[in-house]
C-alpha atoms as a PDB file:
ATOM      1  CA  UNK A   1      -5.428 -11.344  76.120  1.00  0.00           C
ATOM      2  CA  UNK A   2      -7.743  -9.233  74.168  1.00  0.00           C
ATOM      3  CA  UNK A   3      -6.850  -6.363  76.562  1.00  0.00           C
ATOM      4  CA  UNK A   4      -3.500  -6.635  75.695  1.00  0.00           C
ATOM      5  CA  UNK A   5      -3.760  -7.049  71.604  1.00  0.00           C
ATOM      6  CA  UNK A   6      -6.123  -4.017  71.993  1.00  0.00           C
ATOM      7  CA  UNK A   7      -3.809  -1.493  73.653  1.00  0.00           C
ATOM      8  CA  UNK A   8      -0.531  -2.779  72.427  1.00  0.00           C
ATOM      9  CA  UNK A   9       1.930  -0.748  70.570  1.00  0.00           C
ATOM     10  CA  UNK A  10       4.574  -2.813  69.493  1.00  0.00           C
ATOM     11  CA  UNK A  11       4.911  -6.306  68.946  1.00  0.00           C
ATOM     12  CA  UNK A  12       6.367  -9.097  71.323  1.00  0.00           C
ATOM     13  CA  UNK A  13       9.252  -8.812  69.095  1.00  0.00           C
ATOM     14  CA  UNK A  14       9.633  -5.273  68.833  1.00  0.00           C
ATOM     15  CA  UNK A  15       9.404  -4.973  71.985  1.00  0.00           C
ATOM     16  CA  UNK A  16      11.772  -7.284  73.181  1.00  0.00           C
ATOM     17  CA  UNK A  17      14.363  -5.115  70.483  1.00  0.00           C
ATOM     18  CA  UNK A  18      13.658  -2.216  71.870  1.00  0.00           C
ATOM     19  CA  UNK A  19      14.393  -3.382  75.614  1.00  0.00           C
ATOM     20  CA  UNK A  20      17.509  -5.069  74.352  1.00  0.00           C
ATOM     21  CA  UNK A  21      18.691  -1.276  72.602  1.00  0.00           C
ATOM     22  CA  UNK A  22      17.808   0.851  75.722  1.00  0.00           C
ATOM     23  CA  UNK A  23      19.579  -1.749  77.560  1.00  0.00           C
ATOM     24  CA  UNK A  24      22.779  -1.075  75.701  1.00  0.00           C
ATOM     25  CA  UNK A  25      22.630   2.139  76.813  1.00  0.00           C
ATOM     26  CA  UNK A  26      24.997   3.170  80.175  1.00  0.00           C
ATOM     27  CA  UNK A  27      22.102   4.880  82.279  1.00  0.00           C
ATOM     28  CA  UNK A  28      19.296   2.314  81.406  1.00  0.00           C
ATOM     29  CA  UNK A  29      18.609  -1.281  83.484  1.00  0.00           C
ATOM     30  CA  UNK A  30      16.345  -3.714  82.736  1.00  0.00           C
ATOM     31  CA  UNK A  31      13.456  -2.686  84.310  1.00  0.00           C
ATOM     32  CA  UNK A  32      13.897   1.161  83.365  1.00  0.00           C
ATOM     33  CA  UNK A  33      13.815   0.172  80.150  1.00  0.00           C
ATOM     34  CA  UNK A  34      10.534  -2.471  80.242  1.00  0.00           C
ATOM     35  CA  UNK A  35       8.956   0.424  81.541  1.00  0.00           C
ATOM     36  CA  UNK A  36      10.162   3.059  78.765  1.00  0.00           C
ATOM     37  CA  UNK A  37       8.958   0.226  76.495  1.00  0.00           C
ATOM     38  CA  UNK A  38       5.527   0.019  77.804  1.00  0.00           C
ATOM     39  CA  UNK A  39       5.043   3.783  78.081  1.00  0.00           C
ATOM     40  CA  UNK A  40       7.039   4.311  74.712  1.00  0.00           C
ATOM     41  CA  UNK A  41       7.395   8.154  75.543  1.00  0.00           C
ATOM     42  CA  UNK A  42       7.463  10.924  73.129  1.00  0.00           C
ATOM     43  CA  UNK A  43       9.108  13.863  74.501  1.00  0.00           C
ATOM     44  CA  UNK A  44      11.855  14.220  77.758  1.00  0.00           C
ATOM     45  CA  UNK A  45       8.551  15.706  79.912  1.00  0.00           C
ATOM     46  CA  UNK A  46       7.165  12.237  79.436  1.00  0.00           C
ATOM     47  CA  UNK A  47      10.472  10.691  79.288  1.00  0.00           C
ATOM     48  CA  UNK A  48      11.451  12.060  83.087  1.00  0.00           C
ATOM     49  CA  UNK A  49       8.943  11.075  84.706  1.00  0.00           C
ATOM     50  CA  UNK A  50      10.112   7.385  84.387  1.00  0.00           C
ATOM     51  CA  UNK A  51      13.349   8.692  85.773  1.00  0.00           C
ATOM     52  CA  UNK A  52      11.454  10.470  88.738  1.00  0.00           C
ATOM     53  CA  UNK A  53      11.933   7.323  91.441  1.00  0.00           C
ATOM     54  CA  UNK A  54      15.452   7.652  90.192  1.00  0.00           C
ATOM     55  CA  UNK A  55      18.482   8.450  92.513  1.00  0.00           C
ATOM     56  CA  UNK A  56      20.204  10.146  89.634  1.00  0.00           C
ATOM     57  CA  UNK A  57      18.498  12.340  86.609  1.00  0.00           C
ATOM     58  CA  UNK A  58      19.409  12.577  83.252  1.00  0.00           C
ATOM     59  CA  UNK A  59      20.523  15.994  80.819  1.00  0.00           C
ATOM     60  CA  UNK A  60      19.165  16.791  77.724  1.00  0.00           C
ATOM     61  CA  UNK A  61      21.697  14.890  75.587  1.00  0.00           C
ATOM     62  CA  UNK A  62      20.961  11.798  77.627  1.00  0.00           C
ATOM     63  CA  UNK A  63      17.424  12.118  77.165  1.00  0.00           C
ATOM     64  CA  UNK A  64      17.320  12.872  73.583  1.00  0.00           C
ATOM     65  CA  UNK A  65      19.360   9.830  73.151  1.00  0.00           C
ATOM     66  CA  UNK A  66      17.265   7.467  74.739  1.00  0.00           C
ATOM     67  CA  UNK A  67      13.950   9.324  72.610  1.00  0.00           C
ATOM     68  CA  UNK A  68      15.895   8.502  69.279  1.00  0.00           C
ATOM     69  CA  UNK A  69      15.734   4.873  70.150  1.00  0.00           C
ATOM     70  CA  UNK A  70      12.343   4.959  71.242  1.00  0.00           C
ATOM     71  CA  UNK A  71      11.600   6.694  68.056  1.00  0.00           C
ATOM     72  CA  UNK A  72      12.437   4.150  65.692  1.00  0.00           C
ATOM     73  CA  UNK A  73       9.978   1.882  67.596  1.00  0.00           C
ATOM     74  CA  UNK A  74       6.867   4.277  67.955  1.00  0.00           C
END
């Protein structure tokens, strides 16, 4: 538990809101967006690589939106 309050970034709650946004979103599931959570990236570089076991891939618009969201979090 320690671990976990040590390298935390957001809050249970927080977190849980941000899933729930990215969720809302058409190109995100569950699980894409626990891990965008966890890894709360900063730019698309960082941001793609989440998407790289992904069948499809994302464009710049897409991408940007999903950063806002992760913005008001980080």
């Amino acid at each position: 538990i320690e671990h976990v309050n040590r390298f935390a970034d957001l809050d249970p709650d927080e977190s849980r809101e941000l899933v729930e946004e990215l969720t809302e979103l058409d190109q995100i599931d569950l699980p894409t967006a626990v891990k965008i959570t966890d890894l709360l990236p900063e730019d698309r570089t960082e941001l793609r690589s989440v998407f790289a076991q992904e069948r499809y891939s994302l464009d710049g618009e897409e991408l940007d939106e999903i950063l806002d969201v992760v913005a008001k979090y980080a």
